[in-house]
Protein backbone atom coordinates (compact mmCIF):
# COMPACT_ATOMS: atom_id res chain seq x y z
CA UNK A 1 -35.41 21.85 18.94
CA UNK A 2 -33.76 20.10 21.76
CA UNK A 3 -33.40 23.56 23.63
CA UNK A 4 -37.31 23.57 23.57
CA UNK A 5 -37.61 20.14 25.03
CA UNK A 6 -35.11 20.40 27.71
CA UNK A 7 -36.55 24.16 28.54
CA UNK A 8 -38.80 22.68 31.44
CA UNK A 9 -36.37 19.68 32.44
CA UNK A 10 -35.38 20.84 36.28
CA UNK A 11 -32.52 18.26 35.83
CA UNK A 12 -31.06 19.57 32.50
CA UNK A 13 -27.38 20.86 32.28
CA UNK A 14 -27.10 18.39 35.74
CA UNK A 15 -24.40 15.65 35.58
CA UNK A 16 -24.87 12.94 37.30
CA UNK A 17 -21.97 12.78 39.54
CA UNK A 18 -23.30 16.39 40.66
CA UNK A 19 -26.88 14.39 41.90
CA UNK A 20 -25.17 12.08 43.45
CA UNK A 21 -22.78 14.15 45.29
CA UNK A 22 -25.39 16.63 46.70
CA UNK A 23 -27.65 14.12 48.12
CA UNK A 24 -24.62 12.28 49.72
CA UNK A 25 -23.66 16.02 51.52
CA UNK A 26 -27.29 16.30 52.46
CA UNK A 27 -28.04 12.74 53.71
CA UNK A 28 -24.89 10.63 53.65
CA UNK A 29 -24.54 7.24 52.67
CA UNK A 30 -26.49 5.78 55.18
CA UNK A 31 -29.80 7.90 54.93
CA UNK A 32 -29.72 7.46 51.12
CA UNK A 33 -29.69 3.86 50.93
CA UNK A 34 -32.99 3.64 52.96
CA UNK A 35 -34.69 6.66 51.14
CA UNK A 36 -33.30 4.93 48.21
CA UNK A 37 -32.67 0.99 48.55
CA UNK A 38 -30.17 0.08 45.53
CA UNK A 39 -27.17 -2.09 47.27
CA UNK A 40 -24.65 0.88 45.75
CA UNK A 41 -26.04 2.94 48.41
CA UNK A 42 -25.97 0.29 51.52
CA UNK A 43 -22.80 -1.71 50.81
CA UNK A 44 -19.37 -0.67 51.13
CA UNK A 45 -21.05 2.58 49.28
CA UNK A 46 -18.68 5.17 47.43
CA UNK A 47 -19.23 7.48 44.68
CA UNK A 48 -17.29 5.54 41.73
CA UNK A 49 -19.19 2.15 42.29
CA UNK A 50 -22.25 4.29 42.88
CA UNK A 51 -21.98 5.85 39.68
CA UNK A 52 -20.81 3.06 37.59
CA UNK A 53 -24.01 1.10 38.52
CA UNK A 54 -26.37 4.73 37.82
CA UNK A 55 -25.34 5.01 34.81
CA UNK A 56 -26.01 1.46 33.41
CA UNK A 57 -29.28 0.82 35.30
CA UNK A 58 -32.16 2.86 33.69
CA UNK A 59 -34.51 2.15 36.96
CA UNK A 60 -31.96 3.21 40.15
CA UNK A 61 -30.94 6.19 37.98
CA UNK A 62 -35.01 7.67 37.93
CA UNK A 63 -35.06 6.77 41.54
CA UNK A 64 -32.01 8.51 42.59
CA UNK A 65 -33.26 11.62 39.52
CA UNK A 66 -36.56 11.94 41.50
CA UNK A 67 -35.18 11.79 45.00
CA UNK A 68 -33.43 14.91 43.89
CA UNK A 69 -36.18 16.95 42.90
CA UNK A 70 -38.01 15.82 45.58
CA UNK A 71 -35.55 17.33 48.24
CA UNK A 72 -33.88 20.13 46.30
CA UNK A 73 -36.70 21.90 44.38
């Protein structure tokens, strides 16, 4: 059943750490934090503090999830 529902999801098998670590090689810090404007991106930015706010707020994490599709498929 949850093969089914995760058939169409572009994102499935797709950690998180991976999302975040493409669009970082294909904009860089700077360019993300004004396509998307969460203070993880614009201050002092790295991928640990970046993730550790991601993964606990619901909102950022869509944002960053749709910026994604948007520029890789």
């Amino acid at each position: 059943m949850a093969v089914t529902e995760q058939k169409n999801n572009p994102l499935h098998g797709l950690t998180l750490e991976f999302i975040v670590k493409q669009l970082f090689f294909h904009y860089g810090w700077e360019e993300l934090g004004n396509l998307v404007k969460i203070a993880c991106f614009r201050n002092d930015p790295s991928l640990k503090s970046s993730l550790k706010f991601l993964r606990k707020t619901d909102w950022a994490r869509k944002k960053v999830e749709k910026l994604y599709l948007n520029t890789f498929h």
